[in-house]
N, C-alpha and C. Protein backbone atom coordinates (compact mmCIF):
# COMPACT_ATOMS: atom_id res chain seq x y z
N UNK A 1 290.90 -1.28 101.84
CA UNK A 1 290.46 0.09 102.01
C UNK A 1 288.93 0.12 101.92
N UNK A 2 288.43 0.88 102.87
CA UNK A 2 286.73 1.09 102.85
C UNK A 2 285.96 2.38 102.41
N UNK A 3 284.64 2.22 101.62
CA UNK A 3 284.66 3.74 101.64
C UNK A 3 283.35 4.20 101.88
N UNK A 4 283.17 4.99 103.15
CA UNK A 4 281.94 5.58 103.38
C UNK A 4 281.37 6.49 102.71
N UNK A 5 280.03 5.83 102.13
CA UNK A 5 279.33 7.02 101.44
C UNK A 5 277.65 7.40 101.97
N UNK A 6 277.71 8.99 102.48
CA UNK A 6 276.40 9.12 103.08
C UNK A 6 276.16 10.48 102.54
N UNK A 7 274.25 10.89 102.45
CA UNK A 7 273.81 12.16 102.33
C UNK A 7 274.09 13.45 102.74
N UNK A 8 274.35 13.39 104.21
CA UNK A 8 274.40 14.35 105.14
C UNK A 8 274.95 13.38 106.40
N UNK A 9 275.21 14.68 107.31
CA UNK A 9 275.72 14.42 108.68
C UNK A 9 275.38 15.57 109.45
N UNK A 10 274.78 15.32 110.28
CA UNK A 10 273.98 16.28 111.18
C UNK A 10 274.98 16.11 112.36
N UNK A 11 274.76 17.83 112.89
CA UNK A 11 275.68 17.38 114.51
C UNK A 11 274.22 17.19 115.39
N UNK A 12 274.64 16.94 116.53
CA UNK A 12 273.60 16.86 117.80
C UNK A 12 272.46 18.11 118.38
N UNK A 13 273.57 19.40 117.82
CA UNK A 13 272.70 20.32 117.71
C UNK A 13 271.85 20.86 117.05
N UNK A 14 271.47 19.73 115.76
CA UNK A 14 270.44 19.85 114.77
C UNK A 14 270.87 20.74 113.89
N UNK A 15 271.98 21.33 113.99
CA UNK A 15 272.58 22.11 112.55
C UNK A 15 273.15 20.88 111.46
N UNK A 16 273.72 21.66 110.48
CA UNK A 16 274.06 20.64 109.29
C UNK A 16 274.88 20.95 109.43
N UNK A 17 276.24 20.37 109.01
CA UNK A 17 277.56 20.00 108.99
C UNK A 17 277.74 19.46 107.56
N UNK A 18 279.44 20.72 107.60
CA UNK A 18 279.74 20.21 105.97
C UNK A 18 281.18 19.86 106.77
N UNK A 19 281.41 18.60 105.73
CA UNK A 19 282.54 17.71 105.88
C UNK A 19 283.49 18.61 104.37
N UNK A 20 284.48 18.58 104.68
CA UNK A 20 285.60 18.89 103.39
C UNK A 20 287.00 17.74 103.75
N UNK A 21 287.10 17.65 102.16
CA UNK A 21 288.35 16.98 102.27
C UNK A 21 289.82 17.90 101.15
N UNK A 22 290.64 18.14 101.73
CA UNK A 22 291.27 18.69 100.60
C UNK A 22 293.00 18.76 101.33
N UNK A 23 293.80 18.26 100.59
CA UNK A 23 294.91 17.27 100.46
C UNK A 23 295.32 16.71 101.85
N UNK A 24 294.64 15.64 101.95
CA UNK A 24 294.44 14.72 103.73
C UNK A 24 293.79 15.22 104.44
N UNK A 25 293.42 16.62 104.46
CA UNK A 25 293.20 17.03 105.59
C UNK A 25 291.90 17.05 105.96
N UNK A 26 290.73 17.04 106.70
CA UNK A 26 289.57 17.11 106.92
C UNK A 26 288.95 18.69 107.50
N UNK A 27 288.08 19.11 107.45
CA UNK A 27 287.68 20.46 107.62
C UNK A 27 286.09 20.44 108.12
N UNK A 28 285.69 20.65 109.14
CA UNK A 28 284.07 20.46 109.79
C UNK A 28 283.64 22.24 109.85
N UNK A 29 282.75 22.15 108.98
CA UNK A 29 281.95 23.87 109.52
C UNK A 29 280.54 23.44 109.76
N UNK A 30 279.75 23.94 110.27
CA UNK A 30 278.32 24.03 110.78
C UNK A 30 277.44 25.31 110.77
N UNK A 31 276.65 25.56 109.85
CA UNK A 31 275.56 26.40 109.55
C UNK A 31 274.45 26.04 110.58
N UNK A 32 274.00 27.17 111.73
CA UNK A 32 273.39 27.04 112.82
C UNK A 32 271.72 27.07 111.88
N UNK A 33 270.97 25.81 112.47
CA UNK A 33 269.38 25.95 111.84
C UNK A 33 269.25 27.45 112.12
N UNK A 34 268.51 27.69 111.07
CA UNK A 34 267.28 29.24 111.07
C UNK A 34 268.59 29.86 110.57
N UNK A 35 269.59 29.93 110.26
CA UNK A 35 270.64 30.97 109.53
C UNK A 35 270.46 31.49 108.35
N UNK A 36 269.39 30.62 107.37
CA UNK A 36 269.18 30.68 105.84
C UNK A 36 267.70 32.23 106.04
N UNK A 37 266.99 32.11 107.39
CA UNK A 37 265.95 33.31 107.19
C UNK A 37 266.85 34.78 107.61
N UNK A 38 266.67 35.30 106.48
CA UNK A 38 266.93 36.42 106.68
C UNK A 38 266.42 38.11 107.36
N UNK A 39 265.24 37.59 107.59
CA UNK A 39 264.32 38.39 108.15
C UNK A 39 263.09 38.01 108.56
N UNK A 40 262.85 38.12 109.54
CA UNK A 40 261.22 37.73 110.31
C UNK A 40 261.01 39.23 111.02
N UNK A 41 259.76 39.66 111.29
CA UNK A 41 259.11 40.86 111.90
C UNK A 41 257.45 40.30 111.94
N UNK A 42 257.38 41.09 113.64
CA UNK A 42 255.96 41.36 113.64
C UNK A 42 255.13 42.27 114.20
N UNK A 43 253.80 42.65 113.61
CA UNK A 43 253.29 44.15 114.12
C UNK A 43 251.85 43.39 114.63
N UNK A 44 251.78 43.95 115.54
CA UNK A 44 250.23 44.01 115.56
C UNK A 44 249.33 45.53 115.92
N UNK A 45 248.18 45.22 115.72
CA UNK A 45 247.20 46.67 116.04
C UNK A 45 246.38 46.60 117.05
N UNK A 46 247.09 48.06 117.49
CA UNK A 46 247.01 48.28 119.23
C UNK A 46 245.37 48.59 119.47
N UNK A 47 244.17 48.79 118.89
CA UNK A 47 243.20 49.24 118.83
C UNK A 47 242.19 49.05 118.24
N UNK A 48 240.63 48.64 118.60
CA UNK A 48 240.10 48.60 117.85
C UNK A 48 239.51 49.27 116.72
N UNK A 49 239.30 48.28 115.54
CA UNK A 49 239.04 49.85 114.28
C UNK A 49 237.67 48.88 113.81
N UNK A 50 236.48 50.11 113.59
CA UNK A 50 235.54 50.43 112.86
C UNK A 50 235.97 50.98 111.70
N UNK A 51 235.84 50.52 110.16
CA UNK A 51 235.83 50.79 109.29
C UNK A 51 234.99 50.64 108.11
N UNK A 52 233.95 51.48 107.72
CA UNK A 52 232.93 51.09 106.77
C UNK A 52 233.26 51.10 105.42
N UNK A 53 234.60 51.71 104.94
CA UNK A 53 234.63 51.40 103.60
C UNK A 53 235.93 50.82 103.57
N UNK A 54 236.67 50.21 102.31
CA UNK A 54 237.77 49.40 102.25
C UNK A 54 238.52 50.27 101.77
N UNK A 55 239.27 50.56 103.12
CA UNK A 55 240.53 51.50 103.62
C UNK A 55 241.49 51.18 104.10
N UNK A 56 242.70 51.28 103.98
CA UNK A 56 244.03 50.91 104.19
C UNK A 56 243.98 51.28 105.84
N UNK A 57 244.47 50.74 106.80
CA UNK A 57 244.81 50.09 108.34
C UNK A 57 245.34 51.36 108.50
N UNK A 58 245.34 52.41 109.40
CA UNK A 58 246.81 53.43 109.87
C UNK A 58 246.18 53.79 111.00
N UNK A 59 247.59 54.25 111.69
CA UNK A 59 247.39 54.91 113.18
C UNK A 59 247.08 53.76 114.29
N UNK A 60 247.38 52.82 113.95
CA UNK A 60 247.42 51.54 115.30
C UNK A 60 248.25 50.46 115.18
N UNK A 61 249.13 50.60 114.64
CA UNK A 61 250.37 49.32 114.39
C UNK A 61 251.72 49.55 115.24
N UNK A 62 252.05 48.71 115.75
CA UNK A 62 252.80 48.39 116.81
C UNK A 62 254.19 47.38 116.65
N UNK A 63 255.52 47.74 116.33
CA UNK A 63 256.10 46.11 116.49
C UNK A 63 255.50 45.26 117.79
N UNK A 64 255.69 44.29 117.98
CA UNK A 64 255.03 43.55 118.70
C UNK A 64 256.75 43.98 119.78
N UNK A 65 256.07 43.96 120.84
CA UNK A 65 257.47 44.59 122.25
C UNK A 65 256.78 43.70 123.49
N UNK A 66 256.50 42.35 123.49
CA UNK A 66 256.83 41.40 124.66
C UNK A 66 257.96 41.10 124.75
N UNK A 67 258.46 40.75 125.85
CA UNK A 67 259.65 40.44 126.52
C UNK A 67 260.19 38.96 125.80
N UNK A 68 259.41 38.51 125.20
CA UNK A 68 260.21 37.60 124.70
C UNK A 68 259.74 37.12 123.16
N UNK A 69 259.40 38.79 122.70
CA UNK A 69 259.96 38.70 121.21
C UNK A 69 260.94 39.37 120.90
N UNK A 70 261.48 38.90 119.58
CA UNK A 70 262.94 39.59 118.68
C UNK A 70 262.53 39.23 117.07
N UNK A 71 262.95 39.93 116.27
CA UNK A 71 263.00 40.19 114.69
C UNK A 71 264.57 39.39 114.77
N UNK A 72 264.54 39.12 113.00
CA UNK A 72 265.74 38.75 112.32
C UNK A 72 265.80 40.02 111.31
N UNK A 73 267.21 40.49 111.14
CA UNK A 73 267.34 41.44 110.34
C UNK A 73 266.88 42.52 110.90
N UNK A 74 266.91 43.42 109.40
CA UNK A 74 266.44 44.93 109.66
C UNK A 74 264.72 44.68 109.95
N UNK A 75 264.29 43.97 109.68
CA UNK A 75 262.75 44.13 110.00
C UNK A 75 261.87 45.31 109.11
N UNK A 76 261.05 45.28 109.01
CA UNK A 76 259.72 45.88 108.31
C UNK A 76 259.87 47.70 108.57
N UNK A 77 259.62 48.66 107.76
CA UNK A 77 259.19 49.75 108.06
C UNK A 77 258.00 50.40 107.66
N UNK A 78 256.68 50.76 108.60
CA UNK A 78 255.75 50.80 108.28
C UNK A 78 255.70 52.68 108.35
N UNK A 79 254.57 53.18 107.47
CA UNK A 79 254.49 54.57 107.60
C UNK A 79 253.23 55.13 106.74
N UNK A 80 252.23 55.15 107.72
CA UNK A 80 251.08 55.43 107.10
C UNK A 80 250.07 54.44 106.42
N UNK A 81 250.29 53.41 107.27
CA UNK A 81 249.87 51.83 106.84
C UNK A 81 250.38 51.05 106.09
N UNK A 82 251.71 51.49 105.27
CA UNK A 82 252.35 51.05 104.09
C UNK A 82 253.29 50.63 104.67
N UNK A 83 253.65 49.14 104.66
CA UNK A 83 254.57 48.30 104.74
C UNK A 83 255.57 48.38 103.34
N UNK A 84 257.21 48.53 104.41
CA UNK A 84 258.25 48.09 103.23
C UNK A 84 259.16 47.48 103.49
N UNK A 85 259.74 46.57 102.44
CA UNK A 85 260.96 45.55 102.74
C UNK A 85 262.05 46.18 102.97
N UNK A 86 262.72 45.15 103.81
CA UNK A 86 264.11 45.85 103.75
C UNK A 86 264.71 45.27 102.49
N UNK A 87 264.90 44.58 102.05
CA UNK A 87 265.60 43.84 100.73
C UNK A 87 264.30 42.74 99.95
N UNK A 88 265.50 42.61 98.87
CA UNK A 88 264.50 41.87 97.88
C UNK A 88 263.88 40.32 98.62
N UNK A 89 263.23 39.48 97.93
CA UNK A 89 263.20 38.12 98.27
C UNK A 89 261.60 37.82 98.38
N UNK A 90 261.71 36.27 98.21
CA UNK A 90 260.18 35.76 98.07
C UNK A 90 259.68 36.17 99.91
N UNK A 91 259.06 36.59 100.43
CA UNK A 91 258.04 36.90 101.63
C UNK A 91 257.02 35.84 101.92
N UNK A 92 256.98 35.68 102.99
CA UNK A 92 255.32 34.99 103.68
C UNK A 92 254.89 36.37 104.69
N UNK A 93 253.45 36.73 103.95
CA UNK A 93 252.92 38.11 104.40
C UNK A 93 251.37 37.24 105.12
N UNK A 94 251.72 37.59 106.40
CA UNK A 94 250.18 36.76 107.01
C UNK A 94 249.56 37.79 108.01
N UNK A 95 248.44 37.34 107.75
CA UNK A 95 247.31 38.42 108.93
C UNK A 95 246.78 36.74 109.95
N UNK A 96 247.07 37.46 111.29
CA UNK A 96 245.83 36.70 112.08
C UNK A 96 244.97 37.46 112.79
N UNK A 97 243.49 37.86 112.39
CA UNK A 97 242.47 39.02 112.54
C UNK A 97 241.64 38.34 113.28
N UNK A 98 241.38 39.14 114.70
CA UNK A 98 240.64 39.09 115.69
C UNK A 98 239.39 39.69 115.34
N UNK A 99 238.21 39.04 114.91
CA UNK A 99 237.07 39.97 114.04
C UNK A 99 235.68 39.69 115.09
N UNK A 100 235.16 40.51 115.12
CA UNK A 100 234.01 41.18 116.06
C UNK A 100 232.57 41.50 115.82
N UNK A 101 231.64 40.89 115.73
CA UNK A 101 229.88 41.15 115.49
C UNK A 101 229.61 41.32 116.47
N UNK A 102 228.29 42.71 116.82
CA UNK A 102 227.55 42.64 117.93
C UNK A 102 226.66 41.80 118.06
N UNK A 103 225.76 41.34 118.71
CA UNK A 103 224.45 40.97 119.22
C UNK A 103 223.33 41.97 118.65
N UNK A 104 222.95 41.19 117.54
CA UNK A 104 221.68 41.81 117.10
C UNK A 104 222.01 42.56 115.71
N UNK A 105 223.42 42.57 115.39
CA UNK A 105 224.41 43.06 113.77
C UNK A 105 224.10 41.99 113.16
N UNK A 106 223.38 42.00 111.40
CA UNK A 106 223.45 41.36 110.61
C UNK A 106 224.87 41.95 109.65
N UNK A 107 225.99 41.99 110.41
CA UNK A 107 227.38 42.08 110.01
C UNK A 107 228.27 41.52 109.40
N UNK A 108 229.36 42.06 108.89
CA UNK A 108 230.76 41.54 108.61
C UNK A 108 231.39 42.56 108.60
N UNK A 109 233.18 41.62 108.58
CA UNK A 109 233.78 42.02 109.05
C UNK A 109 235.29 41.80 108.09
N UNK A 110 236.10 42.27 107.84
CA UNK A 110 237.50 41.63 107.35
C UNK A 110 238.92 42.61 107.24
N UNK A 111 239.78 41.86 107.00
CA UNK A 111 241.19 42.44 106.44
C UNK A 111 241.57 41.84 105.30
N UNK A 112 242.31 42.40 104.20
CA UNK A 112 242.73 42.11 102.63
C UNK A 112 244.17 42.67 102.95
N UNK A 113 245.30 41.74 102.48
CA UNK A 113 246.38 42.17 102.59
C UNK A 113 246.43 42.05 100.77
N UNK A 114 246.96 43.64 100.71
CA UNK A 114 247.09 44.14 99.07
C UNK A 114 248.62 44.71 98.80
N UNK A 115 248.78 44.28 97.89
CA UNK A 115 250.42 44.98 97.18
C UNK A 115 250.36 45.21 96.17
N UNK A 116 251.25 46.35 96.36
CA UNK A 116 251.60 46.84 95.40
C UNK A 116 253.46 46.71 94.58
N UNK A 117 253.26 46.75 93.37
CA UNK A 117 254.22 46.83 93.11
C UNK A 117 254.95 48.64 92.50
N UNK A 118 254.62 49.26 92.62
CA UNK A 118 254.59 50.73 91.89
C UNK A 118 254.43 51.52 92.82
N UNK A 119 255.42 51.38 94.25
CA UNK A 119 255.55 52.31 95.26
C UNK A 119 254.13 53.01 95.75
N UNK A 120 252.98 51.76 96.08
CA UNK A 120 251.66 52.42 96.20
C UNK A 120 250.45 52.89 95.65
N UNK A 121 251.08 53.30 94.36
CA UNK A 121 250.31 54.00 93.21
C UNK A 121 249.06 53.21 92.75
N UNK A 122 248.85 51.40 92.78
CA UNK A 122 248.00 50.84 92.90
C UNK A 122 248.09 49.91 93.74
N UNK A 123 247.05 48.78 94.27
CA UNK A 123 247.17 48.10 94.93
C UNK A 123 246.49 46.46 94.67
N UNK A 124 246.65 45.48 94.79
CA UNK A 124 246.00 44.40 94.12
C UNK A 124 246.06 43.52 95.63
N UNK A 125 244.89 43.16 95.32
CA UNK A 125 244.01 42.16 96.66
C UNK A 125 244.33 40.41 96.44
N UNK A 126 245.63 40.37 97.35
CA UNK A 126 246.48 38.86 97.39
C UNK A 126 245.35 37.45 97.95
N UNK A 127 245.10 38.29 99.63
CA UNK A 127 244.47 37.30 100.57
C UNK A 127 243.47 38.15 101.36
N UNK A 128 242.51 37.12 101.68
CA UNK A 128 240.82 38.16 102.74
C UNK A 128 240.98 37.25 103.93
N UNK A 129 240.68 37.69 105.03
CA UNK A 129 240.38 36.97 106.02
C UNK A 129 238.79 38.11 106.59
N UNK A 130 237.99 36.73 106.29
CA UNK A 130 236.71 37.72 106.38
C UNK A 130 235.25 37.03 107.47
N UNK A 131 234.69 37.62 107.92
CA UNK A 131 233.29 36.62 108.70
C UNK A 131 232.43 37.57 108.46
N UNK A 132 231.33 36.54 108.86
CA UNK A 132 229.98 37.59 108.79
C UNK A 132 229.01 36.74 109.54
N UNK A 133 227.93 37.69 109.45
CA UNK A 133 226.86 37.00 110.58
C UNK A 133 225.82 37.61 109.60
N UNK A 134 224.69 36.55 109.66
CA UNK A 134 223.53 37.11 108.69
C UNK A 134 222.48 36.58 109.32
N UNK A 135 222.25 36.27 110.51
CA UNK A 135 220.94 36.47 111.70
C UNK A 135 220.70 37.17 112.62
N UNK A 136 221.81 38.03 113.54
CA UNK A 136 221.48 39.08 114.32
C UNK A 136 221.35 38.20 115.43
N UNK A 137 221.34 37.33 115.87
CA UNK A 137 220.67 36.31 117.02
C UNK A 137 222.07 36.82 117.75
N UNK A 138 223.06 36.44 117.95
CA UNK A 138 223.97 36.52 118.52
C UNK A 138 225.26 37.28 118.32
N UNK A 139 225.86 37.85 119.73
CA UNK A 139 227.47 38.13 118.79
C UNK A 139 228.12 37.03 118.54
N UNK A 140 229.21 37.25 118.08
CA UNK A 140 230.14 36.55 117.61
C UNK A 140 231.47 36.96 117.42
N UNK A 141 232.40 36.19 117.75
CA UNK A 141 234.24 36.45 118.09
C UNK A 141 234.66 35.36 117.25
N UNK A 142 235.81 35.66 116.55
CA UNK A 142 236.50 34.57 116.02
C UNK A 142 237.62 35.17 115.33
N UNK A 143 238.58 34.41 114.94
CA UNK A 143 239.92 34.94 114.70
C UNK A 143 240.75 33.78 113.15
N UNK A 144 240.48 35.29 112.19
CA UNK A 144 240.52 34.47 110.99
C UNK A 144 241.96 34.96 110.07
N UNK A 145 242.69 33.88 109.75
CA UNK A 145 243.80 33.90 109.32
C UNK A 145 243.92 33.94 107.48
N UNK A 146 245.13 34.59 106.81
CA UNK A 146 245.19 34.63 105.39
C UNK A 146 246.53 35.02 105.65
N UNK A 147 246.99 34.01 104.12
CA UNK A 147 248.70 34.58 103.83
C UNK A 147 248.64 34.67 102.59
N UNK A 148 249.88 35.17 102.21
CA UNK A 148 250.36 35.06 100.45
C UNK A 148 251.69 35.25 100.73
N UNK A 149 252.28 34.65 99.85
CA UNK A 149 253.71 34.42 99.42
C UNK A 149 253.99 36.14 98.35
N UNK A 150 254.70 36.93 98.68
CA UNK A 150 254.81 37.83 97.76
C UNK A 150 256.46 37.91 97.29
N UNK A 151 256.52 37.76 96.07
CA UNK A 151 257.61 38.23 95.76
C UNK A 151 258.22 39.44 95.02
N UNK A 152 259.19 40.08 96.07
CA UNK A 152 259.89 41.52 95.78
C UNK A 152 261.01 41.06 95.35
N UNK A 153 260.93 42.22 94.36
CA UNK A 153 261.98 41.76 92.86
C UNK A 153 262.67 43.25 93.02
N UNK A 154 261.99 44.39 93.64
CA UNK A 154 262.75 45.89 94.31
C UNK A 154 261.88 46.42 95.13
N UNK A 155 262.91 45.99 95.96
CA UNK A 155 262.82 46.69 98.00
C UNK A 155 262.26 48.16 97.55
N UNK A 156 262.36 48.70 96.72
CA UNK A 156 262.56 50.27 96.67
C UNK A 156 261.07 50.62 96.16
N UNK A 157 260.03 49.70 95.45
CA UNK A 157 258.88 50.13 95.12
C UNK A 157 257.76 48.98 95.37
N UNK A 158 258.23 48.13 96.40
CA UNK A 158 256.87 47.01 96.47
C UNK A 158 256.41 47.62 98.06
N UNK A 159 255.24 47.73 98.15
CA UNK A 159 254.59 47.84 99.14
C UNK A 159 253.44 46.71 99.64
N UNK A 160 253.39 46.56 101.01
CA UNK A 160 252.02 45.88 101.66
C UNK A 160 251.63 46.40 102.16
N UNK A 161 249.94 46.56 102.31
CA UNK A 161 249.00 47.03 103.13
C UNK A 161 248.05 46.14 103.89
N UNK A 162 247.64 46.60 104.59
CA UNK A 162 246.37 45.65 104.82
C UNK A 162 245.08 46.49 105.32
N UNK A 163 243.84 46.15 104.33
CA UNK A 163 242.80 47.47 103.90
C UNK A 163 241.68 46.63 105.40
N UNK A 164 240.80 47.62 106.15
CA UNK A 164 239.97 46.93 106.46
C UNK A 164 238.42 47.51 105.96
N UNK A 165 237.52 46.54 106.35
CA UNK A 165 236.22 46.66 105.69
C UNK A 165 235.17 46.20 106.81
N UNK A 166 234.09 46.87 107.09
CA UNK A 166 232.99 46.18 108.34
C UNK A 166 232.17 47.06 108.25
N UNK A 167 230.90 46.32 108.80
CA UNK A 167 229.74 46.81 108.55
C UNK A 167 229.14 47.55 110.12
N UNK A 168 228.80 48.72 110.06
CA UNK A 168 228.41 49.27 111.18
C UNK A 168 228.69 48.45 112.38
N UNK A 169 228.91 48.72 113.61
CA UNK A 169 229.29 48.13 114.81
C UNK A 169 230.24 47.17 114.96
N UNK A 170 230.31 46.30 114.04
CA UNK A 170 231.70 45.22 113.99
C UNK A 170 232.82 45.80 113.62
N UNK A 171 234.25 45.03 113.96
CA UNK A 171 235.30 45.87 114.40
C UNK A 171 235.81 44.45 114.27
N UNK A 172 237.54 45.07 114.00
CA UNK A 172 238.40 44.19 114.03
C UNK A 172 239.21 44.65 115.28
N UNK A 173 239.21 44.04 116.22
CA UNK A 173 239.55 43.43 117.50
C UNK A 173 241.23 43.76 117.58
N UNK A 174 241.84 44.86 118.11
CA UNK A 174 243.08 45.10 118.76
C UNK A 174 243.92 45.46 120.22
N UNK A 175 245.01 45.10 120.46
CA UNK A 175 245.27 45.14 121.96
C UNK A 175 246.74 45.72 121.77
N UNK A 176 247.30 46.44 122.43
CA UNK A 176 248.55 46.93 122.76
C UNK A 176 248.91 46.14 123.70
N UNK A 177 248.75 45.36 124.43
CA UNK A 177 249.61 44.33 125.27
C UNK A 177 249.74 42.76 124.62
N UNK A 178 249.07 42.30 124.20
CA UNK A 178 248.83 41.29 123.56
C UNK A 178 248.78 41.19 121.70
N UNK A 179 249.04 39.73 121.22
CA UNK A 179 248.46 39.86 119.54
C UNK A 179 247.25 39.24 119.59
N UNK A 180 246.26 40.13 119.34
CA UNK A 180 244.74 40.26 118.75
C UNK A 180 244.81 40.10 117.42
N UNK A 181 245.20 41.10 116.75
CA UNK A 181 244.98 41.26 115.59
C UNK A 181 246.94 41.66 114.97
N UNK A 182 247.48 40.49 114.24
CA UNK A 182 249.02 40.50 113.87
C UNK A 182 248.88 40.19 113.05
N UNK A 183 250.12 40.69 112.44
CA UNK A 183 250.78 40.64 111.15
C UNK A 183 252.22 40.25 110.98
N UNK A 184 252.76 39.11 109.99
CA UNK A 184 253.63 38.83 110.44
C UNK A 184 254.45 38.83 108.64
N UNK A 185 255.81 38.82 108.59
CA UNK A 185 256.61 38.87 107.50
C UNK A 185 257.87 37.87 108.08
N UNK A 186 257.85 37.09 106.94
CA UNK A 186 259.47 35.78 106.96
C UNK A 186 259.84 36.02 105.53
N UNK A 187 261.02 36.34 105.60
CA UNK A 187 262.06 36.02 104.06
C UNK A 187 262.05 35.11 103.85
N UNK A 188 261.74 33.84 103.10
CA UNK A 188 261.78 32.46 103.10
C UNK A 188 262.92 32.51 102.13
N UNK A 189 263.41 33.29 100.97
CA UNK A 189 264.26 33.42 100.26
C UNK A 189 264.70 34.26 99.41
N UNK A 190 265.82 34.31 98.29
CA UNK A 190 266.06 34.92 97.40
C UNK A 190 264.56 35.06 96.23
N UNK A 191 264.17 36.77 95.86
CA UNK A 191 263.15 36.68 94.89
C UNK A 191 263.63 35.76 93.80
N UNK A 192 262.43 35.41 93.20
CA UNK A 192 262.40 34.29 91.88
C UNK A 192 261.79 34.87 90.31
């Protein structure tokens, strides 16, 4: 008698496969990859915004509606710049910010994604994605990324925002056909 012993067994379709044994009989199920995320969503902002003091984002957020995007789950509900979960769980909360200096702006420019845990009431500064220019010689374009891992422990009072901040004439860079300036949310798991 021989006896095979291995880690795993993958099928061909890159899912995992559980083997069972229970009295002779054998039993194959397969959990399709990406089944464990429970939610992915993404927004971006349809418009460019001038903002001189550090103010929460509203009036230009968009799910993202190309033809060949889709969400997992219920997805994000935003309302008045305030992002909320649909359920609990650890989050990856990321900005990728399309940020903007004129020609001849000794400028900057940024987005701060802030949460709250107290349904809004305060807000605490996770991640910056920020540039600046401090010669005026030239404009300047560039597209600057920040995440944080947040974990919601109740769907019912954690909020995300994302505040922006710029100095006369610079602007954070938005498009209604395209992602310029996105925001993106993955459930990676159960909160911890």
């Amino acid at each position: 008698m021989s006896t095979i012993k291995v880690d795993a067994i993958q099928g061909t379709s890159g899912a995992s496969t559980a083997i069972t044994l229970s009295g002779g009989v054998v039993t194959f199920s397969q959990t399709p990859v990406g089944a464990f995320i429970a939610e992915a969503d993404m927004f971006r902002f349809t418009s460019n915004l001038i903002n001189t003091g550090d103010a929460i984002m509203t009036g230009g957020f968009e799910r993202v509606d190309d033809a060949t995007f889709a969400k997992i789950g219920t997805g994000m509900t935003e309302s008045s710049g305030a992002f909320t979960f649909p359920r609990t769980g650890l989050y990856r909360v990321a900005v990728s910010a399309h940020l903007y200096i004129p020609d001849g702006n000794d400028g900057a420019v940024g987005v701060n994604i802030k949460v709250s845990s107290n349904s809004g009431s305060s807000y605490d500064t996770v991640a910056v994605a920020w540039a600046g220019n401090n010669d005026g010689t030239a404009q300047w374009y560039g597209t600057h990324p920040c995440e944080a891992f947040v974990n919601v422990t109740n769907a019912s009072t954690f909020r995300v925002a994302f505040f922006a901040n710029s100095s006369s004439d610079s602007y954070i860079v938005g498009d209604t056909d395209r992602n310029q300036t996105s925001f993106s949310f993955i459930r990676l798991g159960e909160s911890q």
